[in-house]
C-alpha atoms as a PDB file:
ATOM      1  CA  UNK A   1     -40.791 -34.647  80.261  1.00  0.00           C
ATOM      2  CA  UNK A   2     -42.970 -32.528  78.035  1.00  0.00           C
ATOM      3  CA  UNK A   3     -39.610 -30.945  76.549  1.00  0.00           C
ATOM      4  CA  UNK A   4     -38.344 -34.554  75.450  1.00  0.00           C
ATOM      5  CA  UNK A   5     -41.687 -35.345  74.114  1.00  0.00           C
ATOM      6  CA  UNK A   6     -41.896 -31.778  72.133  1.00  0.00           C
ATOM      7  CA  UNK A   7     -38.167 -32.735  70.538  1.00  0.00           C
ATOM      8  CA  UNK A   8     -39.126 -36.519  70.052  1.00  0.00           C
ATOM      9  CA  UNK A   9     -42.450 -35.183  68.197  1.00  0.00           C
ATOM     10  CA  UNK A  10     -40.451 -33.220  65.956  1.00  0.00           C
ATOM     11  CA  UNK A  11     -37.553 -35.956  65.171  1.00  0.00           C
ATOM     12  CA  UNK A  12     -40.833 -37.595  63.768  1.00  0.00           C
ATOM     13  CA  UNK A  13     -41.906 -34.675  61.625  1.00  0.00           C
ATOM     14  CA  UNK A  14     -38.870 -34.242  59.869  1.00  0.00           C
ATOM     15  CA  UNK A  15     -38.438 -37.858  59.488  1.00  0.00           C
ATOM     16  CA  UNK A  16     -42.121 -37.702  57.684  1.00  0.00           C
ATOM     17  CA  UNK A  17     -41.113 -34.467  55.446  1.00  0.00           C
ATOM     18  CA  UNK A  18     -37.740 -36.457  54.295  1.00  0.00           C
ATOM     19  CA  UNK A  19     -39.654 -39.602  53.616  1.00  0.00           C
ATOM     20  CA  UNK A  20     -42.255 -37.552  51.282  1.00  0.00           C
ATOM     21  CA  UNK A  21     -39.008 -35.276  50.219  1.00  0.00           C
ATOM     22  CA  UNK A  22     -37.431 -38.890  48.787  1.00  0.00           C
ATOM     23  CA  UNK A  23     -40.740 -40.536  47.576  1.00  0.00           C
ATOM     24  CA  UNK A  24     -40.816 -37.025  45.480  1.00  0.00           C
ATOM     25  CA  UNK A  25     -37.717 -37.134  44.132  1.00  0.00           C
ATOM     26  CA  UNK A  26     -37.864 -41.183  43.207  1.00  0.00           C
ATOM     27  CA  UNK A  27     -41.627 -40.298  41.554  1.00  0.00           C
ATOM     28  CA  UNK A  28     -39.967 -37.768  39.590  1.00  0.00           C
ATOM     29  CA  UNK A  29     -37.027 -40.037  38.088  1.00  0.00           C
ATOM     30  CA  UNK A  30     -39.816 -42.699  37.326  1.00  0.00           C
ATOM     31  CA  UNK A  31     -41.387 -39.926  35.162  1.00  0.00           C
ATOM     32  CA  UNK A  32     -38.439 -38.868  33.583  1.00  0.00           C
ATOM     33  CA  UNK A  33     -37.409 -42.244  32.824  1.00  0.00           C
ATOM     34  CA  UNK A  34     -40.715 -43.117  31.393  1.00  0.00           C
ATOM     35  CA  UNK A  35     -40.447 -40.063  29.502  1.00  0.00           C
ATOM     36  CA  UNK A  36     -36.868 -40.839  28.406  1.00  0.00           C
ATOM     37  CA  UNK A  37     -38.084 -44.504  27.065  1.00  0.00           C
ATOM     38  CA  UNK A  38     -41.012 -42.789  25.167  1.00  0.00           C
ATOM     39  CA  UNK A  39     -38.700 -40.831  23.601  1.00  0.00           C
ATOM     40  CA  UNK A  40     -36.505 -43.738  22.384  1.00  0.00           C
ATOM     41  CA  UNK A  41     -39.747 -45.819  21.182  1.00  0.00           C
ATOM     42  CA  UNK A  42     -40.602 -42.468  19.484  1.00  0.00           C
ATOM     43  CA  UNK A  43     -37.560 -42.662  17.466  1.00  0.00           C
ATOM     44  CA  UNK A  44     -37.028 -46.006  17.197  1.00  0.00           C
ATOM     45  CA  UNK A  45     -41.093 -46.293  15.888  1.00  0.00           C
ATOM     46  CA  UNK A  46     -39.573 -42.970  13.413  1.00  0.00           C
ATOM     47  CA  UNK A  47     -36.750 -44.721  11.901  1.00  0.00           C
ATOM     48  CA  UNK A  48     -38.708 -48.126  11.445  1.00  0.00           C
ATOM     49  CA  UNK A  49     -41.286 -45.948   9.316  1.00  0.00           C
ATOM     50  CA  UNK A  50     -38.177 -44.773   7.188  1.00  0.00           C
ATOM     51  CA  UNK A  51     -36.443 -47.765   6.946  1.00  0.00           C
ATOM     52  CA  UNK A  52     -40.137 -49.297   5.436  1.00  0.00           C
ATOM     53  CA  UNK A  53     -40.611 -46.332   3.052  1.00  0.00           C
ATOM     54  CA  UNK A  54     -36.929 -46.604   1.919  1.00  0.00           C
ATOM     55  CA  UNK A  55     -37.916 -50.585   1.175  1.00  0.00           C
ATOM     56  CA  UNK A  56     -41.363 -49.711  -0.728  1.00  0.00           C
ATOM     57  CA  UNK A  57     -39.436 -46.949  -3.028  1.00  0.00           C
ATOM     58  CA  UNK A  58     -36.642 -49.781  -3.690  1.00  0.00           C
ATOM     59  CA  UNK A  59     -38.904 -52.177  -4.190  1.00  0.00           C
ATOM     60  CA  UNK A  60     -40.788 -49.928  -6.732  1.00  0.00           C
ATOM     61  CA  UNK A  61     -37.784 -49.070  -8.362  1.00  0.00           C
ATOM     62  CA  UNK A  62     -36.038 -52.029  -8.958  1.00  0.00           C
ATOM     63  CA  UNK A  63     -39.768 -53.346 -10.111  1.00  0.00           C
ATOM     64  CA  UNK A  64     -39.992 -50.490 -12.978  1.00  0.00           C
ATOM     65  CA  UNK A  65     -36.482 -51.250 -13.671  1.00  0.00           C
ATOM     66  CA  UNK A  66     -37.319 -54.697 -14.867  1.00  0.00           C
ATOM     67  CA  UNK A  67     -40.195 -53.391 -17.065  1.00  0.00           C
ATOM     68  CA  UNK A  68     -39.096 -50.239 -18.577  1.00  0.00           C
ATOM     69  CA  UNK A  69     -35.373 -51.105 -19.158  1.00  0.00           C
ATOM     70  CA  UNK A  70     -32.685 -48.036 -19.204  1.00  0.00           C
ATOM     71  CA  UNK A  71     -32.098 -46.062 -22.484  1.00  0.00           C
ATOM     72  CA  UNK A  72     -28.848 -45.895 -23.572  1.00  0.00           C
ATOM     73  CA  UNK A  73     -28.072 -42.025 -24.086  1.00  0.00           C
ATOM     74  CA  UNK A  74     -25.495 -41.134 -26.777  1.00  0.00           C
ATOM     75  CA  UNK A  75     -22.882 -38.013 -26.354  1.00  0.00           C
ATOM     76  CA  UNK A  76     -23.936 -35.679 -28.720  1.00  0.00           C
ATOM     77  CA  UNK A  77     -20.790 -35.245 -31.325  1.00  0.00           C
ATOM     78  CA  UNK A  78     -19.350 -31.292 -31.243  1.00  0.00           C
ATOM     79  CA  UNK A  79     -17.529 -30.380 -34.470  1.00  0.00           C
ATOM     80  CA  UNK A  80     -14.409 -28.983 -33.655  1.00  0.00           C
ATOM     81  CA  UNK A  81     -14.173 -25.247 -34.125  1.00  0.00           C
ATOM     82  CA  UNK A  82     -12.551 -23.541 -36.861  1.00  0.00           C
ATOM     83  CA  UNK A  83      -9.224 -22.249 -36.069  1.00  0.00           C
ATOM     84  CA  UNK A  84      -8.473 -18.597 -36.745  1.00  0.00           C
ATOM     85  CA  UNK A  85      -5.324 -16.859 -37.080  1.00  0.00           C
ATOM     86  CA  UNK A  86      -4.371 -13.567 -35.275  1.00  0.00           C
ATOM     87  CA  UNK A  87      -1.643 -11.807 -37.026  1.00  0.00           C
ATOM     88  CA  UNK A  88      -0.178  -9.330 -34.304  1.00  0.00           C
ATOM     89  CA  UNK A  89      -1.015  -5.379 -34.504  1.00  0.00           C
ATOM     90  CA  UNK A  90       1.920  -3.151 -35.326  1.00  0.00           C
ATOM     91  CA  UNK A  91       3.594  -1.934 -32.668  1.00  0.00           C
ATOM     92  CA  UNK A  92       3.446   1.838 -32.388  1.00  0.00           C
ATOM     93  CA  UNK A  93       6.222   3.627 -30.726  1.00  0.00           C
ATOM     94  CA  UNK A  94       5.144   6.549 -28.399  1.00  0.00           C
ATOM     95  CA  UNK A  95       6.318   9.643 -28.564  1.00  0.00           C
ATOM     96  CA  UNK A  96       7.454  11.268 -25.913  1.00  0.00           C
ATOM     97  CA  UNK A  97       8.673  15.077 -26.180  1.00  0.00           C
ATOM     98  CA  UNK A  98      11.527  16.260 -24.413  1.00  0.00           C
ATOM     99  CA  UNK A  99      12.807  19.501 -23.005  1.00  0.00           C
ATOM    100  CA  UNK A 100      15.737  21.427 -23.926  1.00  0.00           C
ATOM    101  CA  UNK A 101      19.227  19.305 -23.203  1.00  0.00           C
ATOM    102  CA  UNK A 102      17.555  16.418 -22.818  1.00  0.00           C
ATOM    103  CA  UNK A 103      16.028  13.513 -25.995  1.00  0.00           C
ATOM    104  CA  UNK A 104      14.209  10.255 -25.407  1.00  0.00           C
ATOM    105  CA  UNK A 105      15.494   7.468 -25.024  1.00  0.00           C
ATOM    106  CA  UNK A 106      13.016   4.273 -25.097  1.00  0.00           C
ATOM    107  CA  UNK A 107      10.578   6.674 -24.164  1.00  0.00           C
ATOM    108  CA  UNK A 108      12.210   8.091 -21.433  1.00  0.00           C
ATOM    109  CA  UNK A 109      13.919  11.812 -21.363  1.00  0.00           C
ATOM    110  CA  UNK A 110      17.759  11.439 -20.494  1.00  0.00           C
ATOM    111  CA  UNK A 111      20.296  14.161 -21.086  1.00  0.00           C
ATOM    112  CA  UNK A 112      22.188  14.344 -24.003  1.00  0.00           C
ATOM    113  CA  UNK A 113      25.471  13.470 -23.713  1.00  0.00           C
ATOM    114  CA  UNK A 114      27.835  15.888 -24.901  1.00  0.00           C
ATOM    115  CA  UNK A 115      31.290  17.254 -23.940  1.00  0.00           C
ATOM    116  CA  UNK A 116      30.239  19.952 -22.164  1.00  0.00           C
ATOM    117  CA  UNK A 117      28.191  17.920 -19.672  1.00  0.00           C
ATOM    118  CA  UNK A 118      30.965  15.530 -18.964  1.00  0.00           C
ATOM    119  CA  UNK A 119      33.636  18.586 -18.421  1.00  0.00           C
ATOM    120  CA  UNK A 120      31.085  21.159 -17.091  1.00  0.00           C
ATOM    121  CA  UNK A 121      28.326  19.458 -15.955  1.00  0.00           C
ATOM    122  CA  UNK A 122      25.883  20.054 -19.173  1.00  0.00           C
ATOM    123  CA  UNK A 123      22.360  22.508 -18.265  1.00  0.00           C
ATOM    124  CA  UNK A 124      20.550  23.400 -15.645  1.00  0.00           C
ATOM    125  CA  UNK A 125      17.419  21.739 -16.453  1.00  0.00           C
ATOM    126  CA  UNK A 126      15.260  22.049 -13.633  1.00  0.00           C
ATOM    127  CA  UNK A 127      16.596  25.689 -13.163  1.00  0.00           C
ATOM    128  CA  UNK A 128      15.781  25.938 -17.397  1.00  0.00           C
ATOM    129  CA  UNK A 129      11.997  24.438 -16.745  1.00  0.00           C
ATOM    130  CA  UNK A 130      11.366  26.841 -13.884  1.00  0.00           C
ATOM    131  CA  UNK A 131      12.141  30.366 -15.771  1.00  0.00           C
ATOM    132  CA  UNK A 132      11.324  29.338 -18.794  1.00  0.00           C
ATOM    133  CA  UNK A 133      15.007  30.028 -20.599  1.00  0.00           C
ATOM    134  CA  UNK A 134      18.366  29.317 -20.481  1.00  0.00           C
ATOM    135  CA  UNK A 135      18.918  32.894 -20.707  1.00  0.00           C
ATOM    136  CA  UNK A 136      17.324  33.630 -17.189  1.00  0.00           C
ATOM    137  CA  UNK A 137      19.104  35.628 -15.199  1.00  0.00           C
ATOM    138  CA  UNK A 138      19.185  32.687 -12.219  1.00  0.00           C
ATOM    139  CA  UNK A 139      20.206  29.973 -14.646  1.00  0.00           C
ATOM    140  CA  UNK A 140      23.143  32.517 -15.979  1.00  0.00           C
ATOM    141  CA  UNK A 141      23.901  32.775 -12.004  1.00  0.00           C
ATOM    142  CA  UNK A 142      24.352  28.770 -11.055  1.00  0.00           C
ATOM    143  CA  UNK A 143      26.460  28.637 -14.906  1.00  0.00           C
ATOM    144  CA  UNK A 144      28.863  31.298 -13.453  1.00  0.00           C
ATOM    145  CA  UNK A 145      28.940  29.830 -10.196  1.00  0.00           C
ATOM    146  CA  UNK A 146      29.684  26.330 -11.339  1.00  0.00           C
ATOM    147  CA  UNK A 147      32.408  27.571 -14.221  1.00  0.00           C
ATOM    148  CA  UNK A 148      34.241  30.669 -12.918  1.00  0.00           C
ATOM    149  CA  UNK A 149      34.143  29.309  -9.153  1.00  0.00           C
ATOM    150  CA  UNK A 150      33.506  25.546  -8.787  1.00  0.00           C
ATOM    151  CA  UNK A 151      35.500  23.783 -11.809  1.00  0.00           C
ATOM    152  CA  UNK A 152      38.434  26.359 -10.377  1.00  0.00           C
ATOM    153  CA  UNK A 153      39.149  23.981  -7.281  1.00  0.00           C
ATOM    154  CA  UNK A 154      39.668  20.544  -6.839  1.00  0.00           C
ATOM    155  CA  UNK A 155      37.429  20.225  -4.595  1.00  0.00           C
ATOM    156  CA  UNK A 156      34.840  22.041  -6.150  1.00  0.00           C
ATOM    157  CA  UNK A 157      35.214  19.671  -9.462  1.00  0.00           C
ATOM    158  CA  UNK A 158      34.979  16.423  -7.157  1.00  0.00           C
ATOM    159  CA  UNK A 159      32.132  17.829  -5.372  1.00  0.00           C
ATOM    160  CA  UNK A 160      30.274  18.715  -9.077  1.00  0.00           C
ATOM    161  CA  UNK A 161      31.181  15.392 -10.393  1.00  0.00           C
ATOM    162  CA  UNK A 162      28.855  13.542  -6.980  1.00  0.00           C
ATOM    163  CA  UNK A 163      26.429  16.329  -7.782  1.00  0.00           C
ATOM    164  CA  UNK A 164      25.599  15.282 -11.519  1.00  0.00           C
ATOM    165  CA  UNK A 165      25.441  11.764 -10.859  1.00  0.00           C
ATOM    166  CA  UNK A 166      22.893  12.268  -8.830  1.00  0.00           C
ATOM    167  CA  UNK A 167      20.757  15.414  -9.983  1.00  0.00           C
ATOM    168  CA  UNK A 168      20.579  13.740 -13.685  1.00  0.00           C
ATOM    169  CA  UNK A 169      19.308  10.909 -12.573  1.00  0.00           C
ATOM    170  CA  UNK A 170      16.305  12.594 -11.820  1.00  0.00           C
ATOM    171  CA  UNK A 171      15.656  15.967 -12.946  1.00  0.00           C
ATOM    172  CA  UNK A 172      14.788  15.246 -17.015  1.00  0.00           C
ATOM    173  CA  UNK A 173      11.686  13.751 -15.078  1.00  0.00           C
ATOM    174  CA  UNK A 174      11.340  16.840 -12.777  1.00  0.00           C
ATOM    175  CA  UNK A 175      11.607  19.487 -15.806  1.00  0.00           C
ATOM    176  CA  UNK A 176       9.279  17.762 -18.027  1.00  0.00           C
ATOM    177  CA  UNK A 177       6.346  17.313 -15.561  1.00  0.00           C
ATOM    178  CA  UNK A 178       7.453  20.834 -14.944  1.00  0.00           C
ATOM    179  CA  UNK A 179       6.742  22.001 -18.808  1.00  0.00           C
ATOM    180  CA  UNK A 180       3.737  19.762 -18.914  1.00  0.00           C
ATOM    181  CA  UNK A 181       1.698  21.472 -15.520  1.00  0.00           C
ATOM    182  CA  UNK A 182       2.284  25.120 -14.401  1.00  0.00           C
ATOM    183  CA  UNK A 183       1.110  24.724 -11.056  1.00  0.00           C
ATOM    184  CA  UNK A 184       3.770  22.239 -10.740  1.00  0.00           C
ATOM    185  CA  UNK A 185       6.256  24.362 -11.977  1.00  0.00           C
ATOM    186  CA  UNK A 186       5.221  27.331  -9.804  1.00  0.00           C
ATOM    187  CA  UNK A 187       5.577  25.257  -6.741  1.00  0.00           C
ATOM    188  CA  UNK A 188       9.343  23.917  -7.695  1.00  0.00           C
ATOM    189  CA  UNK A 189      10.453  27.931  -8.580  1.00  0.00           C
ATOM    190  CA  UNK A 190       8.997  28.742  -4.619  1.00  0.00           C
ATOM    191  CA  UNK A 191      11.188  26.347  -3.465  1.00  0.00           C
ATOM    192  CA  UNK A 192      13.883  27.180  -5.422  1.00  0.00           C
ATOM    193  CA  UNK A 193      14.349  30.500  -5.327  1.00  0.00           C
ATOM    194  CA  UNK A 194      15.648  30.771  -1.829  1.00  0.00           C
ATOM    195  CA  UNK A 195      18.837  28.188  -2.591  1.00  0.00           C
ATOM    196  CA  UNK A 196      19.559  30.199  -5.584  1.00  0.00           C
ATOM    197  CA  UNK A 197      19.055  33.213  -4.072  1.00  0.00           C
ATOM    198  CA  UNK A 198      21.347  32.149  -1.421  1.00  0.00           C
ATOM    199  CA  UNK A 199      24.302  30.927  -3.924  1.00  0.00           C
ATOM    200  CA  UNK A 200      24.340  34.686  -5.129  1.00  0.00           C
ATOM    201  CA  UNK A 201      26.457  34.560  -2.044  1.00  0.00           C
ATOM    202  CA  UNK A 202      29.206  32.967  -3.873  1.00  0.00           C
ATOM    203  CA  UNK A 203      29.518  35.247  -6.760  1.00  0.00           C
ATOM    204  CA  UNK A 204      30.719  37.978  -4.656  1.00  0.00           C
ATOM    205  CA  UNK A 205      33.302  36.223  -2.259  1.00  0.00           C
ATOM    206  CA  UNK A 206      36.814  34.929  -2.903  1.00  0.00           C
ATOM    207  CA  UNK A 207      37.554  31.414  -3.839  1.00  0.00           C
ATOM    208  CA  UNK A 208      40.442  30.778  -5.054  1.00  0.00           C
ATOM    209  CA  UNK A 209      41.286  27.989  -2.655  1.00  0.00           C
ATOM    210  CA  UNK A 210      40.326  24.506  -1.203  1.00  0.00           C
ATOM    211  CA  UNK A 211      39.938  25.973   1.944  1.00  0.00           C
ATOM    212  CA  UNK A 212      37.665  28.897   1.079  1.00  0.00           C
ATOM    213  CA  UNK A 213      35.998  26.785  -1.274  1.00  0.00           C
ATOM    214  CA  UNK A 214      34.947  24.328   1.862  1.00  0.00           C
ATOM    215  CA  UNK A 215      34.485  26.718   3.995  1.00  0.00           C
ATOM    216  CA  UNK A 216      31.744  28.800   1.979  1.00  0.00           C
ATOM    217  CA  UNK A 217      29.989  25.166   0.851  1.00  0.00           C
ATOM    218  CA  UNK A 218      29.865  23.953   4.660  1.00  0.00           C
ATOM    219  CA  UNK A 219      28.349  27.199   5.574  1.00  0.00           C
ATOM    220  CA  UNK A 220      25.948  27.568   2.565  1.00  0.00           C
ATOM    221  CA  UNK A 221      25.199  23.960   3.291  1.00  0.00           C
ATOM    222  CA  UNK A 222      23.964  25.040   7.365  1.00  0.00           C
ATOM    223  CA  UNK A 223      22.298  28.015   5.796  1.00  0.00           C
ATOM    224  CA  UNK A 224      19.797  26.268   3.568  1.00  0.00           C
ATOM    225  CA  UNK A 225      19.008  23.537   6.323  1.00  0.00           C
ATOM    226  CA  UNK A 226      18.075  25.841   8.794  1.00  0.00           C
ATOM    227  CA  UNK A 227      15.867  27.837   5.788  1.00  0.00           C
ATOM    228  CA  UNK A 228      14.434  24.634   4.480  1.00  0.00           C
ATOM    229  CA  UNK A 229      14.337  22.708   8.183  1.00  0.00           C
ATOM    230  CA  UNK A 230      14.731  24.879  10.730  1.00  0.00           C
ATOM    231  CA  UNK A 231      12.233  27.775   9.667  1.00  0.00           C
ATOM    232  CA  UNK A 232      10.020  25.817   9.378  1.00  0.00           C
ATOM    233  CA  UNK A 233      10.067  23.375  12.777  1.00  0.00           C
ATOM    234  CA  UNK A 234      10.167  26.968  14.520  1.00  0.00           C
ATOM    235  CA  UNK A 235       7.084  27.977  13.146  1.00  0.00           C
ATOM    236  CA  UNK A 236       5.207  24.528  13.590  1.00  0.00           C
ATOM    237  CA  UNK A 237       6.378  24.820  17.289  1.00  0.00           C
ATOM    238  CA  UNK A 238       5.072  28.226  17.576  1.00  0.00           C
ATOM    239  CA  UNK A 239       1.720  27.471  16.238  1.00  0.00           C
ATOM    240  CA  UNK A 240       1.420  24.252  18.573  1.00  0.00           C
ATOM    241  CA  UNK A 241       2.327  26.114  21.537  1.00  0.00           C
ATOM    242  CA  UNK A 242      -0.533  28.797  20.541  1.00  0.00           C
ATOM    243  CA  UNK A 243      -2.687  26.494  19.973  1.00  0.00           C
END
């Protein structure tokens, strides 16, 4: 009996605390709401004040209007301005000086075309800019090489007729800038030297046929890639694997 009672007693309780739990919660959406239609009246009360001072300043204006009636303003007239006539500058033509086997052209150095460049293959102008003379002992070499040994074969000639298309397309450009900074020119004659030194090959071996002359250009050709390519991948390998 006393254990029913005990339960029945706290049924009520917690009936109680969810009755004051709901008459909480219902008191606080009354205030909310209340605050929620103060808010409105707040704004409405807001815009009704602007909406009256909007009237007074129309009122006011359309009141001055009627006294003080509006000015008519008149553009302001601007004289046109005097024309003036440019007469154009003379044009002055730059010159441009140009190495040896080579004249300008529109301000650009080409080579000069003469008979010996279209049979022989004309100067070697980088060569020429890099020691200085014609005369050189290393330009003399690649002249030899490309008359007495080259021009002798037919594929030799074909080979030097590819060759000058391309290398005087660019090297007036190459020999100039070459004549025109030192440090330049220093840097072109390191890299250099090692090709021509390497064509000296030629000058003291026997071609006097296709075959030899292919032969001797394939294996020139492996040479100077592994000089110019090879050297140095071996070296940037060894210092990566030191390091």
């Amino acid at each position: 009996m006393d254990l029913l009672e005990k339960k029945k007693i706290q049924l009520e309780k917690e009936k109680i605390q969810l009755e004051i739990r709901e008459k909480e919660i219902i008191e606080q959406k009354i205030v909310e709401e209340k605050a929620r239609i103060n808010a409105e009246i707040a704004q409405q009360e807001q815009e009704d004040r602007i909406f009256k001072e909007k009237e007074k300043i129309r009122g006011e204006l359309e009141q001055n209007s009627s006294i003080n009636p509006p000015v008519e303003f008149k553009e302001p007239t601007v004289d046109p301005e005097p024309t003036v006539e440019y007469t154009s500058e003379p044009v002055v033509e730059q010159v441009v000086n140009c190495g040896p086997g080579t004249e300008s052209v529109n301000g650009i150095c080409q080579v000069v075309q003469t008979e010996e460049k279209s049979s022989k293959g004309g100067g070697c102008l980088i060569a020429t800019a890099t020691y200085g003379s014609e005369m050189s002992s290393e330009v003399q070499q690649l002249r030899e090489l490309r008359d007495n040994t080259l021009l002798n074969t037919k594929s030799g000639t074909q080979f030097m007729e590819y060759f000058n298309d391309v290398y005087y397309s660019f090297s007036p450009i190459i020999a100039d800038y070459e004549r025109e900074n030192p440090v330049f020119r220093e840097t072109v004659k390191l890299a250099i030297t090692p090709l021509i030194s390497s064509l000296s090959i030629l000058n003291h071996v026997d071609m006097d046929s296709e075959e030899s002359v292919l032969g001797y250009g394939i294996s020139l050709i492996i040479l100077n890639l592994g000089m110019y390519l090879g050297v140095p991948a071996v070296v940037i390998v060894g210092i990566r694997k030191r390091f």
